[in-house]
C-alpha atoms as a PDB file:
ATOM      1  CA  UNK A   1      15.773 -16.612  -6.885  1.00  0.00           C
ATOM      2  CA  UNK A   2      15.705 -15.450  -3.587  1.00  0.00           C
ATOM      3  CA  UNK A   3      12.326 -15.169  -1.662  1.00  0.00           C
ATOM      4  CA  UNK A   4      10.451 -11.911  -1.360  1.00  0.00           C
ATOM      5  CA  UNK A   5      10.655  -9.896   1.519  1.00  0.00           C
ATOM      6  CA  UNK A   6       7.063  -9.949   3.934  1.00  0.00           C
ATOM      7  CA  UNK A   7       6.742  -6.251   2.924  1.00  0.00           C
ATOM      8  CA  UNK A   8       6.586  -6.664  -0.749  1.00  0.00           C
ATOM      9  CA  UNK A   9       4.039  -9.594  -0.405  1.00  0.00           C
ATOM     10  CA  UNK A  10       2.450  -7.851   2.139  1.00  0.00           C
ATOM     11  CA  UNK A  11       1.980  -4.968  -0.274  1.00  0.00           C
ATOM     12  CA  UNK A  12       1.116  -6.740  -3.234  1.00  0.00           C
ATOM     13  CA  UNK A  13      -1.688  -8.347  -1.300  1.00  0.00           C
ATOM     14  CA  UNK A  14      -2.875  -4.843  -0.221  1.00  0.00           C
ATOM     15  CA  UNK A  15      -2.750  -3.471  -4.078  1.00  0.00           C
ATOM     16  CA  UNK A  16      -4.870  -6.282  -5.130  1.00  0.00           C
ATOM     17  CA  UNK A  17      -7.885  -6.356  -2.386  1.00  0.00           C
ATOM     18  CA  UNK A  18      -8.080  -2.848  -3.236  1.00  0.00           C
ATOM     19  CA  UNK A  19      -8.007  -3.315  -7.151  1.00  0.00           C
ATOM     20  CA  UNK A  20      -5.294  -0.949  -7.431  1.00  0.00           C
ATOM     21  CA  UNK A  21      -1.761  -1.039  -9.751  1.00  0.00           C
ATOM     22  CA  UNK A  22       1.877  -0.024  -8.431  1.00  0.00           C
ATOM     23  CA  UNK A  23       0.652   3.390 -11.392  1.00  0.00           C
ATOM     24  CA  UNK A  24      -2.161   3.669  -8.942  1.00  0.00           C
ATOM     25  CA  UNK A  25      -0.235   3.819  -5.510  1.00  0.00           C
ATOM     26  CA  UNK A  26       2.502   6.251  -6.637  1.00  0.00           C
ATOM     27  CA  UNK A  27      -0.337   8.604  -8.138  1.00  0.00           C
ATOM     28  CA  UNK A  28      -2.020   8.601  -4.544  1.00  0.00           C
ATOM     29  CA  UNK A  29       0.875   9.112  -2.768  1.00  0.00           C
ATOM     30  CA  UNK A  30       2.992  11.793  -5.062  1.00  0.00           C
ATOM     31  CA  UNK A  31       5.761   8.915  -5.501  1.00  0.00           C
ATOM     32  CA  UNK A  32       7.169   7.608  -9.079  1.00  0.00           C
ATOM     33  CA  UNK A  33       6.073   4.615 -10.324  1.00  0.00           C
ATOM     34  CA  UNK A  34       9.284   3.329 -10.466  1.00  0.00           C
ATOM     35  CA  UNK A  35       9.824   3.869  -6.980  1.00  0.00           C
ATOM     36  CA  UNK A  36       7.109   1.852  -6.216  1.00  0.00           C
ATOM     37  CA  UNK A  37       7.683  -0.420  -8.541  1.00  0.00           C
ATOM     38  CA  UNK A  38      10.775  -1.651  -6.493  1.00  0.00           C
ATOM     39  CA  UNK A  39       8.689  -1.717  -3.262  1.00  0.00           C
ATOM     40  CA  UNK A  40       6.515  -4.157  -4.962  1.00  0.00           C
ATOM     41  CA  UNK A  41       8.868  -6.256  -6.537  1.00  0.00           C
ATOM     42  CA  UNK A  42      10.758  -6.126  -2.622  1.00  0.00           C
ATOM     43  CA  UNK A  43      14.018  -4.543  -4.333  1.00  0.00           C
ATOM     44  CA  UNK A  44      13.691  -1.291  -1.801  1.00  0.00           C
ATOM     45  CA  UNK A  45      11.722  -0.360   1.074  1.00  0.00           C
ATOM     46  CA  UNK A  46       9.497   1.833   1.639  1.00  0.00           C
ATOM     47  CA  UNK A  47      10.897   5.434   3.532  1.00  0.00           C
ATOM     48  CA  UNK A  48       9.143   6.364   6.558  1.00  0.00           C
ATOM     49  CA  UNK A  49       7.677   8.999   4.942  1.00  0.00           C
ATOM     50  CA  UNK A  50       5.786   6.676   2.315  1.00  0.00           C
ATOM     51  CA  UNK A  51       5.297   4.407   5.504  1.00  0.00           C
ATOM     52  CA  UNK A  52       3.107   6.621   6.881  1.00  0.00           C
ATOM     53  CA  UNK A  53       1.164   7.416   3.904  1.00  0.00           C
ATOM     54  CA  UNK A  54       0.900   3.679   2.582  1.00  0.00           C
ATOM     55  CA  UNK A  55      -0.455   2.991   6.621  1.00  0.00           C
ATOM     56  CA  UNK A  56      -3.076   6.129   6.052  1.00  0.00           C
ATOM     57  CA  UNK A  57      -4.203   5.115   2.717  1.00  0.00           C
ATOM     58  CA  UNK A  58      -4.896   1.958   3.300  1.00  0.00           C
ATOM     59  CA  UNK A  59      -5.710   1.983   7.177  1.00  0.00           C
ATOM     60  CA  UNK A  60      -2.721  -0.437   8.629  1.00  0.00           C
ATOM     61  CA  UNK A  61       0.256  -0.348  11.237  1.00  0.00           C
ATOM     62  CA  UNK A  62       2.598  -0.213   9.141  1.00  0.00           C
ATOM     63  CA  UNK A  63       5.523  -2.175  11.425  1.00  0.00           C
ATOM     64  CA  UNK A  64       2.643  -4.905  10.508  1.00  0.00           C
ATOM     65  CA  UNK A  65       3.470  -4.690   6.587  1.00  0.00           C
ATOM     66  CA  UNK A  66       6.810  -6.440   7.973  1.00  0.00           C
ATOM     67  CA  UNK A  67       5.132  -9.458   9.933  1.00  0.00           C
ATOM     68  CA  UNK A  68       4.219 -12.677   8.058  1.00  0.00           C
ATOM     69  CA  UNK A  69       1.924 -12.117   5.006  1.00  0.00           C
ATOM     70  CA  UNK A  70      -0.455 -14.884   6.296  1.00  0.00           C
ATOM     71  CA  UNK A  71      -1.071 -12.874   9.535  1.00  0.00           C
ATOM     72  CA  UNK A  72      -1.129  -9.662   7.700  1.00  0.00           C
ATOM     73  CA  UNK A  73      -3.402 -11.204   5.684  1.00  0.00           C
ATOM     74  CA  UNK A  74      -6.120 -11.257   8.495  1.00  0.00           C
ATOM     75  CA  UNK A  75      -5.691  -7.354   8.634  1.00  0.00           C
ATOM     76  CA  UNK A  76      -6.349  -7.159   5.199  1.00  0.00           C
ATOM     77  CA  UNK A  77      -9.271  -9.326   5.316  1.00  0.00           C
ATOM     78  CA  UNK A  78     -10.842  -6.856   7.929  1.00  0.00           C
ATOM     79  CA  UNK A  79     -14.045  -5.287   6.486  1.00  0.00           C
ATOM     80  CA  UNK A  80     -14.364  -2.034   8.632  1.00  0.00           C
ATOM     81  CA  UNK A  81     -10.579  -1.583   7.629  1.00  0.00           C
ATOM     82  CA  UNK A  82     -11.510  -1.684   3.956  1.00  0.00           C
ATOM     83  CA  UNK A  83     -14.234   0.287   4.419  1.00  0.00           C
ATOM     84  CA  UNK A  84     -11.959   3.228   5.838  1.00  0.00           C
ATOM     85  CA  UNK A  85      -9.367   2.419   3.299  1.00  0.00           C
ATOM     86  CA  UNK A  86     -11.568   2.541   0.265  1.00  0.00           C
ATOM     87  CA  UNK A  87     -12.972   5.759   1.788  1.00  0.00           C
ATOM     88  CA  UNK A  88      -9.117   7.085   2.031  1.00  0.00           C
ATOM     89  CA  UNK A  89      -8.564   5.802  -1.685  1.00  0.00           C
ATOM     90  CA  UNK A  90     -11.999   8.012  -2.725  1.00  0.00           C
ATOM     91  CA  UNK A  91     -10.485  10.993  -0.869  1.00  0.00           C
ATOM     92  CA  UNK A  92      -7.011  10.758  -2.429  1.00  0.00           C
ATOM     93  CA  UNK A  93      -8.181  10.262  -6.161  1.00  0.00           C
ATOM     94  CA  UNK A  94     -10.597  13.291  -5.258  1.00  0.00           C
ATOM     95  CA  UNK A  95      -7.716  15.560  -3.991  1.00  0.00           C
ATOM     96  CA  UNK A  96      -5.443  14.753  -6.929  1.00  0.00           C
ATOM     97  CA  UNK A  97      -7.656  15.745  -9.106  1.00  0.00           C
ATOM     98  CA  UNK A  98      -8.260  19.115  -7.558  1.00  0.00           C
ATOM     99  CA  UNK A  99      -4.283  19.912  -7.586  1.00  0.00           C
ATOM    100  CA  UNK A 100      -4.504  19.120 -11.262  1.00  0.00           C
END
């Protein structure tokens, strides 16, 4: 078994310190679950466009989803970050539920 790419760790990591499942993600960003699904499990990459909207929800650089997950995982770690990013996650739910 080969090892999984820094972005799929990376992202994994993310999806858990926000208590959040890949059903989750491709609900806030208009994606398919199994399109995320193969992000997660490092099988595809993200598109730019999700990119952007992965680095937006969760308030990252996104070219630092790619670096090591053990630096990445200082980022994480970084409560004014998660602050924003649980604020984004609030907003997101919030507008979903208005377009349903």
């Amino acid at each position: 078994m080969s090892p999984q790419p820094d972005y799929a760790v990376n992202l994994r990591r993310l999806l858990a310190w926000h208590g959040l499942n890949g059903k989750d993600v491709a609900a806030l960003l208009g994606s398919t679950e199994h399109t995320v699904s193969g992000w997660i499990r490092g099988q595809r990459e993200p598109s730019g466009k999700y990119l952007v909207a992965l680095g937006n929800l969760f308030e990252v650089n996104t070219s630092k989803m790619f670096d090591d997950p053990d630096l990445f995982g200082i980022t994480i770690a970084d409560p004014k970050r998660r602050a924003i990013a649980d604020e984004n996650i609030a907003k997101a739910r919030r507008d979903r539920l208005k377009v349903v």
